[in-house]
Protein backbone atom coordinates (compact mmCIF):
# COMPACT_ATOMS: atom_id res chain seq x y z
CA UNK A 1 209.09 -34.54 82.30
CA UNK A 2 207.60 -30.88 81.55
CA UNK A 3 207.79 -30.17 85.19
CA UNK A 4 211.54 -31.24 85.15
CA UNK A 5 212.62 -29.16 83.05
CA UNK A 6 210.74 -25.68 83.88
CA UNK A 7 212.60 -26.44 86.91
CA UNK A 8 215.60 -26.51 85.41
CA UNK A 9 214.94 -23.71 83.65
CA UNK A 10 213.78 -21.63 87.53
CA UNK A 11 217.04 -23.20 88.58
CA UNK A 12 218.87 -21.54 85.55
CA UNK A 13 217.37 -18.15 85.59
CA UNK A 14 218.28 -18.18 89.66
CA UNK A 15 222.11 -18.97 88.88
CA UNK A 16 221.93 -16.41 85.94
CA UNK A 17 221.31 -13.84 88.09
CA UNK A 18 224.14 -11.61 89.63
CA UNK A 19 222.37 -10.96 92.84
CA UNK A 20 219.71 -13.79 94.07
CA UNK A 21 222.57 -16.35 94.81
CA UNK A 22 224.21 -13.92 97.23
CA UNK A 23 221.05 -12.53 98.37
CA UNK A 24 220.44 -16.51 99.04
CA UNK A 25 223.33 -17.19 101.09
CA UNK A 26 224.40 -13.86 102.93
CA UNK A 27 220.24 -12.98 103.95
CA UNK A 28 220.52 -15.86 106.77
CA UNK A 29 223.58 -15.72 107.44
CA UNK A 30 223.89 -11.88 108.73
CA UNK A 31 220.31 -11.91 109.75
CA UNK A 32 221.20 -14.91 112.40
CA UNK A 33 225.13 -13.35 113.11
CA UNK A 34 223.66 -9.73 113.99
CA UNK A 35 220.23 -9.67 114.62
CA UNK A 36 219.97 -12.24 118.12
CA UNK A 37 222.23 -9.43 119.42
CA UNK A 38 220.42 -6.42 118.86
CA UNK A 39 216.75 -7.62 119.20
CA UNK A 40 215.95 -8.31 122.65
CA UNK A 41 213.65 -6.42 125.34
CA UNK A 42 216.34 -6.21 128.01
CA UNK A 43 216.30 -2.51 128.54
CA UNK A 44 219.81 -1.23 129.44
CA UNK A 45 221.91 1.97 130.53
CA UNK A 46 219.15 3.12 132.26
CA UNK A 47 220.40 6.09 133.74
CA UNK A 48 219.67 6.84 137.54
CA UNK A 49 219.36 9.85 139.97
CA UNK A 50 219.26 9.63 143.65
CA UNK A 51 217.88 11.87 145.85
CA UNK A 52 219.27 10.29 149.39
CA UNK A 53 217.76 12.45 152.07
CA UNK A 54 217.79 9.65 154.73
CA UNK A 55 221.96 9.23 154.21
CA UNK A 56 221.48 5.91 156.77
CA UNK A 57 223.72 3.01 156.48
CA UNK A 58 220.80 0.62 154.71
CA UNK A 59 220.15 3.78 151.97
CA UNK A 60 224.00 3.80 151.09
CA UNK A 61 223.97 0.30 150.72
CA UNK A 62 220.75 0.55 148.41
CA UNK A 63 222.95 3.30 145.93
CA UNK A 64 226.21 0.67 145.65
CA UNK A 65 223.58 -1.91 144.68
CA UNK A 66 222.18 0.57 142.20
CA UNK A 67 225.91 1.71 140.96
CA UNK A 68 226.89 -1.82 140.75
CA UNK A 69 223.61 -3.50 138.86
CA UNK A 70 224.05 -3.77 134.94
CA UNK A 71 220.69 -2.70 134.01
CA UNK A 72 221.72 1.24 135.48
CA UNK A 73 223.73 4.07 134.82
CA UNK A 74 223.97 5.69 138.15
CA UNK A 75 224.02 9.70 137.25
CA UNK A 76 225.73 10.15 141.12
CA UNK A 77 223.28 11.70 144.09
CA UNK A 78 221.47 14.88 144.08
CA UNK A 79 220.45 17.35 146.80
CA UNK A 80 216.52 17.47 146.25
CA UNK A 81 214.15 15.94 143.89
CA UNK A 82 214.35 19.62 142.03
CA UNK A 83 217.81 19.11 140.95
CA UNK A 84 216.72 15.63 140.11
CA UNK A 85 214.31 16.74 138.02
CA UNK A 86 215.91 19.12 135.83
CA UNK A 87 218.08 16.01 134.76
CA UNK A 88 214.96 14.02 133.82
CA UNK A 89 213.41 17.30 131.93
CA UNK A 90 216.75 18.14 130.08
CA UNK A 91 217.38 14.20 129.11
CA UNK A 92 220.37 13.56 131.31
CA UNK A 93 218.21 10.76 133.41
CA UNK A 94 215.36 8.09 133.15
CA UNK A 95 214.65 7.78 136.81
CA UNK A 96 214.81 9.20 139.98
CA UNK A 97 214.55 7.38 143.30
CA UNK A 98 213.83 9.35 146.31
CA UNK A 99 214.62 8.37 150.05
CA UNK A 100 213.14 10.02 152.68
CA UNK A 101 212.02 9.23 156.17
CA UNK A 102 212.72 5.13 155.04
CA UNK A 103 210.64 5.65 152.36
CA UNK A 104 210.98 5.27 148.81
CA UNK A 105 209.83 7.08 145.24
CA UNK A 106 210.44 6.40 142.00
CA UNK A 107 209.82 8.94 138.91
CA UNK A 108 210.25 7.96 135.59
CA UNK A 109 210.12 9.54 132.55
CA UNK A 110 207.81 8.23 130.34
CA UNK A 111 208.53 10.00 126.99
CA UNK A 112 210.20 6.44 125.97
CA UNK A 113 207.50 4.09 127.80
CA UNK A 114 209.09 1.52 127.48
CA UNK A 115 212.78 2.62 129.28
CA UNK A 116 210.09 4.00 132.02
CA UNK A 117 208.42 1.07 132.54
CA UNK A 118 211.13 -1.47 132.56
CA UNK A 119 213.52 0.74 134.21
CA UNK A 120 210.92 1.36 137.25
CA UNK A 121 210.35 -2.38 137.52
CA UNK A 122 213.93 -2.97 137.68
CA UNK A 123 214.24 -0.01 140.22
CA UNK A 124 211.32 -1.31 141.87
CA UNK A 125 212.63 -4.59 142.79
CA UNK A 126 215.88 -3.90 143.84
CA UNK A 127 214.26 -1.50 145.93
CA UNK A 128 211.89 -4.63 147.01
CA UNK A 129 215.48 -7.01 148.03
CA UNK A 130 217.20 -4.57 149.60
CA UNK A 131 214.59 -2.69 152.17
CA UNK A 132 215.22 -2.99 155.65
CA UNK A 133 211.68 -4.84 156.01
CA UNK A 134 212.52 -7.26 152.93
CA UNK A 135 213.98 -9.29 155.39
CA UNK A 136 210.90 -10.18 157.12
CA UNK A 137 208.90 -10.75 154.01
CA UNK A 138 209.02 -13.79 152.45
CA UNK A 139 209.92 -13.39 148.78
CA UNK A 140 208.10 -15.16 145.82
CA UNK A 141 210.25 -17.80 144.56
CA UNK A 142 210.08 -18.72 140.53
CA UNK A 143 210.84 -22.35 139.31
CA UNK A 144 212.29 -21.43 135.22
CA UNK A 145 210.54 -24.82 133.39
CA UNK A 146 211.96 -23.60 130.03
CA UNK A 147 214.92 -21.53 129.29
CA UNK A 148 216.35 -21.70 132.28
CA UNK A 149 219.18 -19.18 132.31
CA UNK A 150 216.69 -16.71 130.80
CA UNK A 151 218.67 -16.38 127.47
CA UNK A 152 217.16 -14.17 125.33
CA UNK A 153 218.80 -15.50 122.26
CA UNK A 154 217.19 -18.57 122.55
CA UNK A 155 213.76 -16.99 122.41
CA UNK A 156 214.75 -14.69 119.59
CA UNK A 157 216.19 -17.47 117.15
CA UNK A 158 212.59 -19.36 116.25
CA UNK A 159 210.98 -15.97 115.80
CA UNK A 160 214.73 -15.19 113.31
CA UNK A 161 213.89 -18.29 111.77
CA UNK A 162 210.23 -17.11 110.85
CA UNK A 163 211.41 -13.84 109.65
CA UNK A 164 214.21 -15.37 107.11
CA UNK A 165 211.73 -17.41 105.81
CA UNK A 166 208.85 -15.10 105.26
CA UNK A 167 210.72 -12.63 103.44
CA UNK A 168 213.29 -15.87 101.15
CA UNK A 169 210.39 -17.51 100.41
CA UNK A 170 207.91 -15.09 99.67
CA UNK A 171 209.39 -12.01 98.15
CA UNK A 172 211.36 -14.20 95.73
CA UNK A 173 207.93 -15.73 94.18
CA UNK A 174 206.33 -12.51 93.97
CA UNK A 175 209.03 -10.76 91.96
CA UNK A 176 209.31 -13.99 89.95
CA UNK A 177 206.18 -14.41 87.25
CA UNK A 178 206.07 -10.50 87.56
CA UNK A 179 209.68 -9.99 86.72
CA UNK A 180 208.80 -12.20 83.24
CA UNK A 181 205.90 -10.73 82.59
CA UNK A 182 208.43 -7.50 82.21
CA UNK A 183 210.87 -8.84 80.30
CA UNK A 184 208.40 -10.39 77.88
CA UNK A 185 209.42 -13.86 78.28
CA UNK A 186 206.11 -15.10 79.89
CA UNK A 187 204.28 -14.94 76.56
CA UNK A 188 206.93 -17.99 75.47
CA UNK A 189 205.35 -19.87 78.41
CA UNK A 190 201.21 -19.05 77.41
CA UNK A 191 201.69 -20.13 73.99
CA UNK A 192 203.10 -23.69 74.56
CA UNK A 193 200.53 -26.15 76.01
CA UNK A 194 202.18 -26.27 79.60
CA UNK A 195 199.33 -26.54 82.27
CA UNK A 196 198.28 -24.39 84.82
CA UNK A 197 199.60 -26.52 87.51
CA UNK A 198 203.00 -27.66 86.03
CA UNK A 199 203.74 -23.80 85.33
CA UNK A 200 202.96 -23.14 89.31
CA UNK A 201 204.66 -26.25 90.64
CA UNK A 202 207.82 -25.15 88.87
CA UNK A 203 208.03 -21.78 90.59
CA UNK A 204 206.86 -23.22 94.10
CA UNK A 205 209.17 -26.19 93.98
CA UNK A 206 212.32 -24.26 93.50
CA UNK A 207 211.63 -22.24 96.61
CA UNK A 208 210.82 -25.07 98.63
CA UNK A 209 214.31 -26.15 98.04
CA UNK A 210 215.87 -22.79 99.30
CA UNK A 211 213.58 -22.82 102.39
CA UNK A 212 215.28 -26.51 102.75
CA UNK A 213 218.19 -24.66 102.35
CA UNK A 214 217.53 -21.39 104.37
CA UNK A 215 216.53 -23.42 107.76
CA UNK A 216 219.71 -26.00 107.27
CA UNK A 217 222.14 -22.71 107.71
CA UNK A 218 219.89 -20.75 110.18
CA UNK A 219 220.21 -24.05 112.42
CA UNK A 220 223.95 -24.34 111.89
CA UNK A 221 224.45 -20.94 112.99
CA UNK A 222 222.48 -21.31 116.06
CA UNK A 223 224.68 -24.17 116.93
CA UNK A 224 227.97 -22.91 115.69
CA UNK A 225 227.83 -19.18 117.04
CA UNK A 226 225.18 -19.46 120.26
CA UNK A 227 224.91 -23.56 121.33
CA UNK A 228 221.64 -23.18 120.98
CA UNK A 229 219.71 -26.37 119.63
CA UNK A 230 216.86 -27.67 119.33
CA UNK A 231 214.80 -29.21 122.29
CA UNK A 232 212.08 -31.35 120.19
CA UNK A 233 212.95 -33.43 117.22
CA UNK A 234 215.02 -31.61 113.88
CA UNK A 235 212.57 -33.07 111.57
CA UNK A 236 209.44 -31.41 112.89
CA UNK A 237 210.99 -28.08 112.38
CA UNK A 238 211.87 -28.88 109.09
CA UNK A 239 208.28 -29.90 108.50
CA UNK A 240 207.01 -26.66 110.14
CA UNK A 241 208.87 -24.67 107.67
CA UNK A 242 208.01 -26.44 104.62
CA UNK A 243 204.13 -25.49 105.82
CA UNK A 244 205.15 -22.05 106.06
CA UNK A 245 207.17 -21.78 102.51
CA UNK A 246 203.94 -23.50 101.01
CA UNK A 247 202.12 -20.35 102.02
CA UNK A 248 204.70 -17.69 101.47
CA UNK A 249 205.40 -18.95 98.11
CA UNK A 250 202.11 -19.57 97.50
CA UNK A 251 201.07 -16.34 98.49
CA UNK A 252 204.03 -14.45 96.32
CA UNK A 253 202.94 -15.85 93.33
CA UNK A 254 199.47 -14.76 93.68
CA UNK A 255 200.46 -11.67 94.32
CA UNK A 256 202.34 -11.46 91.15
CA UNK A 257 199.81 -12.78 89.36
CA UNK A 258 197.48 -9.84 90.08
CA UNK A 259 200.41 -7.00 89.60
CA UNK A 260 201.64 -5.77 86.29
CA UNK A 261 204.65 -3.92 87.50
CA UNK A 262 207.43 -5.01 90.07
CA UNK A 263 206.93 -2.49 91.68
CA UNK A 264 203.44 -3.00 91.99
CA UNK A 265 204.40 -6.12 93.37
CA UNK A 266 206.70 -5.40 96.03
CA UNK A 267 204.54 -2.76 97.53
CA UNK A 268 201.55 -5.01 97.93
CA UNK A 269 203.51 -7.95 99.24
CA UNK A 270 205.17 -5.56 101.92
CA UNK A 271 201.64 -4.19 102.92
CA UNK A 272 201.01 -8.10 103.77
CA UNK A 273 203.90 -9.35 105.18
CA UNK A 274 204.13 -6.30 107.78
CA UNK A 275 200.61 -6.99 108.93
CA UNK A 276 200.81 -10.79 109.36
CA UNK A 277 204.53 -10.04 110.99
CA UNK A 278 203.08 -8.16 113.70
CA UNK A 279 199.48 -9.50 114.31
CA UNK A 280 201.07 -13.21 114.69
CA UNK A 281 202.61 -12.96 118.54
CA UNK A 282 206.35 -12.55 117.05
CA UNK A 283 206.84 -9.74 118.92
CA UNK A 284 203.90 -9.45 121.60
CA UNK A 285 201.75 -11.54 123.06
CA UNK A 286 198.40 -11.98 120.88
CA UNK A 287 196.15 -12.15 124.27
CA UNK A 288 197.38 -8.61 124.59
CA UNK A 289 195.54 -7.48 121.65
CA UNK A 290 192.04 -6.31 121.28
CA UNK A 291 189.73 -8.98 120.87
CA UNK A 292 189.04 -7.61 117.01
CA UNK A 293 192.39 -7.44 116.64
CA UNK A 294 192.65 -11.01 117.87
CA UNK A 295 190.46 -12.52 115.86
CA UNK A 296 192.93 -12.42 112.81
CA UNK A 297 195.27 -14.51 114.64
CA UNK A 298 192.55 -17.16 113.25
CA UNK A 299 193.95 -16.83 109.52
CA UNK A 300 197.30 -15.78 110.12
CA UNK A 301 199.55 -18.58 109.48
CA UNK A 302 202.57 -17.04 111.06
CA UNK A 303 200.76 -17.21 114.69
CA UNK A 304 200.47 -20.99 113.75
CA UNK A 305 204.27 -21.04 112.68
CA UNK A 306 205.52 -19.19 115.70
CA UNK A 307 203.64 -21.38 118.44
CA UNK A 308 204.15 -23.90 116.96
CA UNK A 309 207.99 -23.65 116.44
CA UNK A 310 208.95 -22.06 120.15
CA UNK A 311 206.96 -25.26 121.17
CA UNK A 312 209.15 -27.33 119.85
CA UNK A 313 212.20 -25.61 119.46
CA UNK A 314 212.49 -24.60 123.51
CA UNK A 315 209.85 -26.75 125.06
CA UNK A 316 210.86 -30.11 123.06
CA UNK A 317 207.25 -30.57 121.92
CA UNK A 318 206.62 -33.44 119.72
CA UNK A 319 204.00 -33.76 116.80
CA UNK A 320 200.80 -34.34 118.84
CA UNK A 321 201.77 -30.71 121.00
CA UNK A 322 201.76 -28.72 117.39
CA UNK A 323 199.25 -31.03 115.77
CA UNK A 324 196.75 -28.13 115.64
CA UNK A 325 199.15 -26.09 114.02
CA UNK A 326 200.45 -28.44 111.51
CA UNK A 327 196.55 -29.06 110.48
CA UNK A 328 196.07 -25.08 110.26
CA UNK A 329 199.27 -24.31 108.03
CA UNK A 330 198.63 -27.11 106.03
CA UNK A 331 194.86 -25.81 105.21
CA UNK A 332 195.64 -22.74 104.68
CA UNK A 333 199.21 -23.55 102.45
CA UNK A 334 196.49 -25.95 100.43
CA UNK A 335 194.47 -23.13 99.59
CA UNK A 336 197.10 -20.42 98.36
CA UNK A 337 198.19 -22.96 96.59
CA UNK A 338 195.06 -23.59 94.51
CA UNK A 339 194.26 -20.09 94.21
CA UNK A 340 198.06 -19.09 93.35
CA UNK A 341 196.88 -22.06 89.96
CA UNK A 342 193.93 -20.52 89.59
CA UNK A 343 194.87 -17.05 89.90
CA UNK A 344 197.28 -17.87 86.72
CA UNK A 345 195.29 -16.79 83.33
CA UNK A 346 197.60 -18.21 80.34
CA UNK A 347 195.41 -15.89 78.16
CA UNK A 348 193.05 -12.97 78.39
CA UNK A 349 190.32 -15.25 78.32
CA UNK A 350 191.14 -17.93 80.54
């Protein structure tokens, strides 16, 4: 009955407060109406110069291609490769493609590496389709298992999905016991004879609720705004979440255990959340990394989470594909959440 009612009172204190119901609702919903559009590695308006010396019938054809493909911005053609380059040094272009005697070159500018790269592999096989010998060369052919029309949104909303959820369910825990200890109102709580573990339970469980909460809208959105829906069954994402609120919550509270400011807080739980954001594959492959680099990958439950979720959210992988992953976020939720009790001192001397 204890533990019923310090819920209530979590529940209360939540409701009470002008801006952590908003927060609550609006978070997911702007982060899943804005951010599948603006995240993505497609790299557009590349801007192009060509430098046409050969002016042949198959080298005209290969600039309409280039004027007509989405990915470009064709910048018109130049007279030489100088005047080419004077765009590229004064900003005005990305890349320059070169035809002379029926061969081809491609410059790039690689202040933005990324624009570079992409737009010379873009460049590159257009170039590739359209050569005059392309028609004697057999072209690779790729069979698309998964994802089939290559939408990008559908890749982006498990990795949304992890993102809402790291920062709901753990920055909310961390400014919770910390936020008390501020206001004073956490010596109430150390003089009555509450235990360790009903105190914790009633600022995990609440949480749990809104990550119930949090995942039911992200998935609605999905639906309602891109079609997109899950491949593999509803409930195993739901269970994959709950793993990954055990440890976020978890993990708040033990941060604001240790910090006597809020400030304090939020500082130390951003250091953490930023490196297990970007060491867990949500962005980049983790086989890309070095192999020290790697090895973190180990103990960071978000590479479970994310692997686990794209396997079944866009594969339709069932529970013995993410098994693994279950077991790890499990463990590791298990043991936040006995060090988030034990971390807990009701008393200087406990």
């Amino acid at each position: 009955m204890t533990l019923k009612y310090l819920i209530q009172k979590e529940f209360l204190q939540i409701r009470r407060n002008s801006f952590l119901p908003k927060l609550i609702i609006m978070f997911p919903i702007v982060i899943m109406c804005v951010m599948p559009w603006v995240m993505q590695m497609e790299v557009k308006n590349i801007r192009v110069d060509v430098v046409d010396i050969d002016h042949t019938m198959e080298s005209q054809r290969l600039v309409r291609q280039i004027a007509a493909s989405r990915y470009f911005i064709f910048n018109g053609q130049k007279p030489n490769y100088d005047e080419a380059m004077k765009d590229i040094e004064n900003g005005r272009a990305d890349v320059i493609l070169e035809i002379r005697n029926n061969q081809y070159l491609i410059a790039a500018n690689a202040v933005n590496g990324t624009k570079g790269s992409m737009g010379s592999a873009y460049l590159s096989q257009i170039v590739n389709q359209s050569a005059p010998h392309a028609a004697n060369v057999s072209q690779p052919s790729t069979l698309l298992l998964y994802n089939t029309h290559q939408n990008y949104k559908l890749y982006m909303i498990p990795a949304l999905l992890a993102i809402v959820m790291m920062m709901m369910t753990g920055f909310l825990p961390t400014l919770n016991i910390v936020g008390e200890k501020e206001a004073g109102t956490i010596e109430q709580i150390n003089v009555t004879p509450v235990s360790k573990w009903a105190f914790i339970l009633s600022k995990l469980i609440p949480y749990w609720i809104i990550a119930l909460f949090v995942v039911t809208v992200c998935l609605l959105l999905a639906w309602l705004i891109y079609g997109i829906t899950s491949v593999g069954p509803l409930w195993l994402i739901y269970v994959l979440a709950m793993l990954l609120a055990l440890f976020f919550s978890a993990f708040g509270l033990i941060v604001s255990n240790y910090s006597d400011t809020m400030q304090q807080a939020v500082f130390v739980m951003w250091f953490f959340v930023v490196t297990i954001m970007l060491l867990s594959g949500l962005f980049t492959p983790t086989r890309s990394m070095p192999d020290w680099a790697y090895l973190t990958t180990y103990v960071n439950p978000m590479h479970y989470f994310i692997d686990a979720i794209r396997t079944v959210f866009i594969r339709g992988g069932g529970f013995h594909e993410v098994a693994s992953q279950v077991t790890a976020l499990l463990a590791i939720g298990i043991v936040m959440a006995v060090w988030a009790v034990q971390s807990y001192k009701k008393n200087q001397a406990s």
